[in-house]
N, C-alpha and C. Protein backbone atom coordinates (compact mmCIF):
# COMPACT_ATOMS: atom_id res chain seq x y z
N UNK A 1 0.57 15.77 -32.82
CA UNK A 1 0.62 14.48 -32.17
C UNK A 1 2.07 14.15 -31.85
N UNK A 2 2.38 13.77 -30.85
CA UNK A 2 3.48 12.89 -30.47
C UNK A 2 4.36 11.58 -31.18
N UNK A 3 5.64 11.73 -31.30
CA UNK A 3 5.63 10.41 -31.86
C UNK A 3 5.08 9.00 -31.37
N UNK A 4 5.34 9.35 -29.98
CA UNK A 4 4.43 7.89 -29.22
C UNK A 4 3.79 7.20 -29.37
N UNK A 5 2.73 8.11 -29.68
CA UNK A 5 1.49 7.81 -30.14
C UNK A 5 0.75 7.31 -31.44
N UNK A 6 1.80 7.49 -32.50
CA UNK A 6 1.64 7.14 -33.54
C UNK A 6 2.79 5.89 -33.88
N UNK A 7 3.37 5.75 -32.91
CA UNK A 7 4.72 4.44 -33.01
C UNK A 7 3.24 3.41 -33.34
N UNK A 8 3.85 2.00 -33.59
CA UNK A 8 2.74 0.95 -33.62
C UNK A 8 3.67 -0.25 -32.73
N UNK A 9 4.82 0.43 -32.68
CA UNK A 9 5.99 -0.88 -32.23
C UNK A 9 5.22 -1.43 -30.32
N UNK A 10 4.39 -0.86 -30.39
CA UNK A 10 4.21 -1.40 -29.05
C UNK A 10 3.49 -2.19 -28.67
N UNK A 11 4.40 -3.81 -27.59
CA UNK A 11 3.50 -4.91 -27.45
C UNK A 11 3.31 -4.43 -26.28
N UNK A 12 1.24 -5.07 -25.94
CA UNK A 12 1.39 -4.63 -24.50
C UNK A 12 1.62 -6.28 -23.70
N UNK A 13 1.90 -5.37 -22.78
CA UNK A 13 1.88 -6.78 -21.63
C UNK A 13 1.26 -7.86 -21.79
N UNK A 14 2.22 -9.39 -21.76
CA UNK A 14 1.31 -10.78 -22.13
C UNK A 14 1.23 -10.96 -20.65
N UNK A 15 -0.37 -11.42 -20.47
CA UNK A 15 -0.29 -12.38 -19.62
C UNK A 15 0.57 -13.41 -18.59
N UNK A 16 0.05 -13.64 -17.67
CA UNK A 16 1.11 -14.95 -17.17
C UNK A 16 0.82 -16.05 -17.69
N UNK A 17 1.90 -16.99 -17.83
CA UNK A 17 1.80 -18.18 -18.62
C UNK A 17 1.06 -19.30 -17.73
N UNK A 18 0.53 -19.27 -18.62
CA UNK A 18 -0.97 -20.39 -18.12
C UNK A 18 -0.45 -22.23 -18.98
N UNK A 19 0.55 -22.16 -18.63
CA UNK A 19 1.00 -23.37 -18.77
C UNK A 19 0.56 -24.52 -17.61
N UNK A 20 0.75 -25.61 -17.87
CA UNK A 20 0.09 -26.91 -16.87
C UNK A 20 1.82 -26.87 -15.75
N UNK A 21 1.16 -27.30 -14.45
CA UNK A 21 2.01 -27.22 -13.74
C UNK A 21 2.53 -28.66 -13.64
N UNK A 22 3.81 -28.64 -13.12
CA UNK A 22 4.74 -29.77 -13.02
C UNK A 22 4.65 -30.50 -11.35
N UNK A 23 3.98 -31.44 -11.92
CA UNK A 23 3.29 -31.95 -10.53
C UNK A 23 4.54 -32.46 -9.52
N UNK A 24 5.63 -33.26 -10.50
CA UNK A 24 6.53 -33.43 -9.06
C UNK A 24 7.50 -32.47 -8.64
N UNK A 25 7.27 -31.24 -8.97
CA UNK A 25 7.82 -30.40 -8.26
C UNK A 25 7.21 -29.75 -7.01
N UNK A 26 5.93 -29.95 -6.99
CA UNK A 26 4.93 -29.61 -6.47
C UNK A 26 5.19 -30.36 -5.14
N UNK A 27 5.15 -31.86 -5.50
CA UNK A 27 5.15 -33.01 -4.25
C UNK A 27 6.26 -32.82 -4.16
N UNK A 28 7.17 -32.62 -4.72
CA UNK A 28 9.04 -32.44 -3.70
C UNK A 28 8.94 -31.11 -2.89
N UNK A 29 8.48 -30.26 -3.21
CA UNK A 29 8.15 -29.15 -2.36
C UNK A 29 7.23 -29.55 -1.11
N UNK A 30 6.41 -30.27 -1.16
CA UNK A 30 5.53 -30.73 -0.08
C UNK A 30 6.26 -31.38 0.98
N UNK A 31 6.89 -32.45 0.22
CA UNK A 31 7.72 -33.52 0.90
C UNK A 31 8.81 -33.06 1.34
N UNK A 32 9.73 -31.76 1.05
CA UNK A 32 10.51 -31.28 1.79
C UNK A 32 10.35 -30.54 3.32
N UNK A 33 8.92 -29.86 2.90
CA UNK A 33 7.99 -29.08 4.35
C UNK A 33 8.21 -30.27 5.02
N UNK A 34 7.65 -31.66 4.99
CA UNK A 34 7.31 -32.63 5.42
C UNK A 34 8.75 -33.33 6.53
N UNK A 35 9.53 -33.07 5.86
CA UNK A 35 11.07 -33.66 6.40
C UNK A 35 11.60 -34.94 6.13
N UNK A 36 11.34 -35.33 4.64
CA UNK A 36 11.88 -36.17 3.95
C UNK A 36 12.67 -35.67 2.85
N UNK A 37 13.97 -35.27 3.52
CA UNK A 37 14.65 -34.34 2.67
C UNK A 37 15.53 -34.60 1.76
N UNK A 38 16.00 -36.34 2.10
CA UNK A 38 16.52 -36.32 0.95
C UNK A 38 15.95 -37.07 -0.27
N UNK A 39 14.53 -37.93 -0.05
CA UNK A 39 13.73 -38.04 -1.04
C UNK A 39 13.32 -36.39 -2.27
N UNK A 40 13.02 -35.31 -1.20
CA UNK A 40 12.76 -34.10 -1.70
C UNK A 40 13.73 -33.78 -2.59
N UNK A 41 14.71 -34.13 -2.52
CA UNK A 41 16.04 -33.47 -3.22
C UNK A 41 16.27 -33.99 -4.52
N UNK A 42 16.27 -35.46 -4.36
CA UNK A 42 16.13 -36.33 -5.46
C UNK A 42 15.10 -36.02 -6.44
N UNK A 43 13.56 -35.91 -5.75
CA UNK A 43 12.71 -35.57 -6.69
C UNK A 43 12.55 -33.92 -7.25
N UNK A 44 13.39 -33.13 -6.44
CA UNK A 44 13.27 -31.66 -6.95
C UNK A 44 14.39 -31.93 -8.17
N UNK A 45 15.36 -32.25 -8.28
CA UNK A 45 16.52 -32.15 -9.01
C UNK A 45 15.67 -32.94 -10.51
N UNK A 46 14.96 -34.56 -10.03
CA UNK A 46 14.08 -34.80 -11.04
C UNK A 46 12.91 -33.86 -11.87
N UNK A 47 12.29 -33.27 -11.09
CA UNK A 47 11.36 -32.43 -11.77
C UNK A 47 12.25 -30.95 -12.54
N UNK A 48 13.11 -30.80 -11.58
CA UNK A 48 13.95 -29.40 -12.40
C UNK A 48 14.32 -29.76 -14.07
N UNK A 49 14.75 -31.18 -14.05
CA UNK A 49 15.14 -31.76 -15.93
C UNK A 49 13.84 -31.56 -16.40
N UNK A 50 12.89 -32.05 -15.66
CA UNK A 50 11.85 -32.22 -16.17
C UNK A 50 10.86 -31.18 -17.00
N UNK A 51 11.22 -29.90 -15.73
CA UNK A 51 10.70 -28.65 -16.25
C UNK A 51 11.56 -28.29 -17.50
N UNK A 52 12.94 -28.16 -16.95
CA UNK A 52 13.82 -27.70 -18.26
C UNK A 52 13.21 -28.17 -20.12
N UNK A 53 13.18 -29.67 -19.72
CA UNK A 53 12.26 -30.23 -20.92
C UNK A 53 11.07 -29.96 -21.37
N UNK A 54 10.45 -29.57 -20.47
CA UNK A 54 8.90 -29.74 -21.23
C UNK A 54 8.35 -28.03 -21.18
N UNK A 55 9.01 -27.29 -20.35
CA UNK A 55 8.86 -25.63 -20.65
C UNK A 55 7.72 -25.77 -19.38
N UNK A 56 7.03 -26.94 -18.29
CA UNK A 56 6.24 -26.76 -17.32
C UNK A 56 6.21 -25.75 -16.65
N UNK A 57 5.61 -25.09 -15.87
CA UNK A 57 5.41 -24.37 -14.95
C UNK A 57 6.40 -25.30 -13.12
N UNK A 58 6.54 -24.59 -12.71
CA UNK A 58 7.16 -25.11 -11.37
C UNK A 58 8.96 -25.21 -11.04
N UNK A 59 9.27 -24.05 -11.96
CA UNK A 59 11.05 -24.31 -11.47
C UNK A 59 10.82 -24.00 -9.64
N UNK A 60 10.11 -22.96 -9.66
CA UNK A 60 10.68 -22.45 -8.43
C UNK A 60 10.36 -23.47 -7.42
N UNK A 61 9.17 -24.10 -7.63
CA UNK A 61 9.14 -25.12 -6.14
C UNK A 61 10.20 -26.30 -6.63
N UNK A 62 10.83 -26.53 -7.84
CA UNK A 62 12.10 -27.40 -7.50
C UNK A 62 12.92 -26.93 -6.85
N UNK A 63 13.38 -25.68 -7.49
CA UNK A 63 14.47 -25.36 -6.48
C UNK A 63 14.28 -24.94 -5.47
N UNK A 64 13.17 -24.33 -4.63
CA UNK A 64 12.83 -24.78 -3.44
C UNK A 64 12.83 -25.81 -2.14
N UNK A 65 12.34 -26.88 -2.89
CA UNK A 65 12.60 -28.25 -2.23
C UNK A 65 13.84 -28.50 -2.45
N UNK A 66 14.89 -28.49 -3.14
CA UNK A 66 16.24 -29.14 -3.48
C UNK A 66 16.92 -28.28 -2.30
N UNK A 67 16.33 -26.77 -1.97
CA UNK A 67 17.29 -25.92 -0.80
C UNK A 67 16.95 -26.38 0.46
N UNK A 68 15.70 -26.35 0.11
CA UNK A 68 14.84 -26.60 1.91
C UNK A 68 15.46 -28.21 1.96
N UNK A 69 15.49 -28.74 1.21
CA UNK A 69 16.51 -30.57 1.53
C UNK A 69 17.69 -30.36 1.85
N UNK A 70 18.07 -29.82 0.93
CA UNK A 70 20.10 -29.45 1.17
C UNK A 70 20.15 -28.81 2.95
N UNK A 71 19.45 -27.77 2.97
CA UNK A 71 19.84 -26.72 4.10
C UNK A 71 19.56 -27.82 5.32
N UNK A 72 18.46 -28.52 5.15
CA UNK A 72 17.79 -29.05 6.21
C UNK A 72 18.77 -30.33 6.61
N UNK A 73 19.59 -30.88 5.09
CA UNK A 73 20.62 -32.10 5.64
C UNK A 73 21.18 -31.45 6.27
N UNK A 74 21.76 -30.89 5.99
CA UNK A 74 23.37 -30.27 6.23
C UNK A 74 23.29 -29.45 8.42
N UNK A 75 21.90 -29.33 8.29
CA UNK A 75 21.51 -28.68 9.48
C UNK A 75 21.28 -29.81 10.38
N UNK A 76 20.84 -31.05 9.82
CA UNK A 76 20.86 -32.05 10.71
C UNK A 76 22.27 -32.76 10.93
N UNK A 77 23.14 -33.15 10.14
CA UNK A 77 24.61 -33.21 10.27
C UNK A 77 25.33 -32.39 11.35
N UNK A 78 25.09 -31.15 11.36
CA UNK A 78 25.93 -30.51 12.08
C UNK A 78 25.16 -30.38 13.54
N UNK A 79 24.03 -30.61 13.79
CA UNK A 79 22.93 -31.35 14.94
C UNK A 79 24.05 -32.57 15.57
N UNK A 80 24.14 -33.24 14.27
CA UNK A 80 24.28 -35.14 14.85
C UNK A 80 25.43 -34.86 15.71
N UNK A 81 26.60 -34.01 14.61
CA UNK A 81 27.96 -33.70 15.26
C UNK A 81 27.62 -33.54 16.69
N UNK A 82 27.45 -32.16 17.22
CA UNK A 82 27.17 -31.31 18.46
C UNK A 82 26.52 -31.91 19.53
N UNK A 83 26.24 -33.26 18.99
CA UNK A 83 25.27 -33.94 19.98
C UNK A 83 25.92 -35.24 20.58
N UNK A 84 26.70 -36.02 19.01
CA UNK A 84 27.64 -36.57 19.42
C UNK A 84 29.29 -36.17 20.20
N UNK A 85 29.47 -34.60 19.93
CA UNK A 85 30.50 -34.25 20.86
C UNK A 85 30.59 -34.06 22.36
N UNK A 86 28.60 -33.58 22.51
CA UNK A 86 28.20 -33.71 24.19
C UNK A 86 28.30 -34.85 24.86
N UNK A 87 27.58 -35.73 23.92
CA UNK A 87 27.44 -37.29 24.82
C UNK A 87 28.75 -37.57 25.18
N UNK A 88 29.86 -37.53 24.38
CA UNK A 88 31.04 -37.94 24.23
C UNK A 88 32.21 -37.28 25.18
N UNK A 89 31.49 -36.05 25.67
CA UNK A 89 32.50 -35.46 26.28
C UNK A 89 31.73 -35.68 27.17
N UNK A 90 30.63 -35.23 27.66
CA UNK A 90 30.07 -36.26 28.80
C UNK A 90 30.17 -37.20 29.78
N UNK A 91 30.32 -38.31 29.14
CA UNK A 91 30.96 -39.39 29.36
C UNK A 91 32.22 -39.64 29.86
C-alpha cells in the first residue's frame, strides 16, 4: 500500500458557505446598475462593515457597487467637463 492511502490527514473539500446573505449589499449592487451612484456607494461601503462584522455572505456585490458608483461618478465628471468645454468654446 501507498503511504497516501493510509495517511488519515486528509480533509475533503467543505462545501460552499451557506451563510445568509447581506441584503444591503445586494440593493447597493442593484441601485448602482440603476444609476444612483452615489447612494450605491454609501450603501456598498455600509454593507462592506457590515459584512466584515457579521461574517455575511455578499463582499463581492459591495465592492461591486462601491466600483460601478466610483467609476460611474468619476465618468460623469469628466462628461460634465467635456461638455462644459464645448458649450463654452462654442459660444
Amino acid at each position: 500500500m501507498s503511504e497516501y492511502a493510509a495517511s488519515s490527514d486528509y480533509d475533503p473539500p467543505q462545501p460552499a458557505s451557506t451563510g445568509k446573505w447581506n441584503v444591503l449589499s445586494i440593493v447597493a449592487f442593484v441601485i448602482s446598475l440603476l444609476g444612483f451612484n452615489i447612494i450605491a456607494v454609501i450603501l456598498g461601503f455600509i454593507a462592506l462593515n457590515q459584512v466584515g462584522k457579521s461574517g455575511d455572505r455578499g463582499k463581492g456585490f459591495a465592492n461591486a457597487a462601491i466600483i460601478i458608483g466610483l467609476v460611474t461618478i468619476i465618468i460623469g465628471i469628466i462628461w460634465g467637463f467635456f461638455t462644459l468645454a464645448a458649450v463654452t468654446a462654442s459660444a
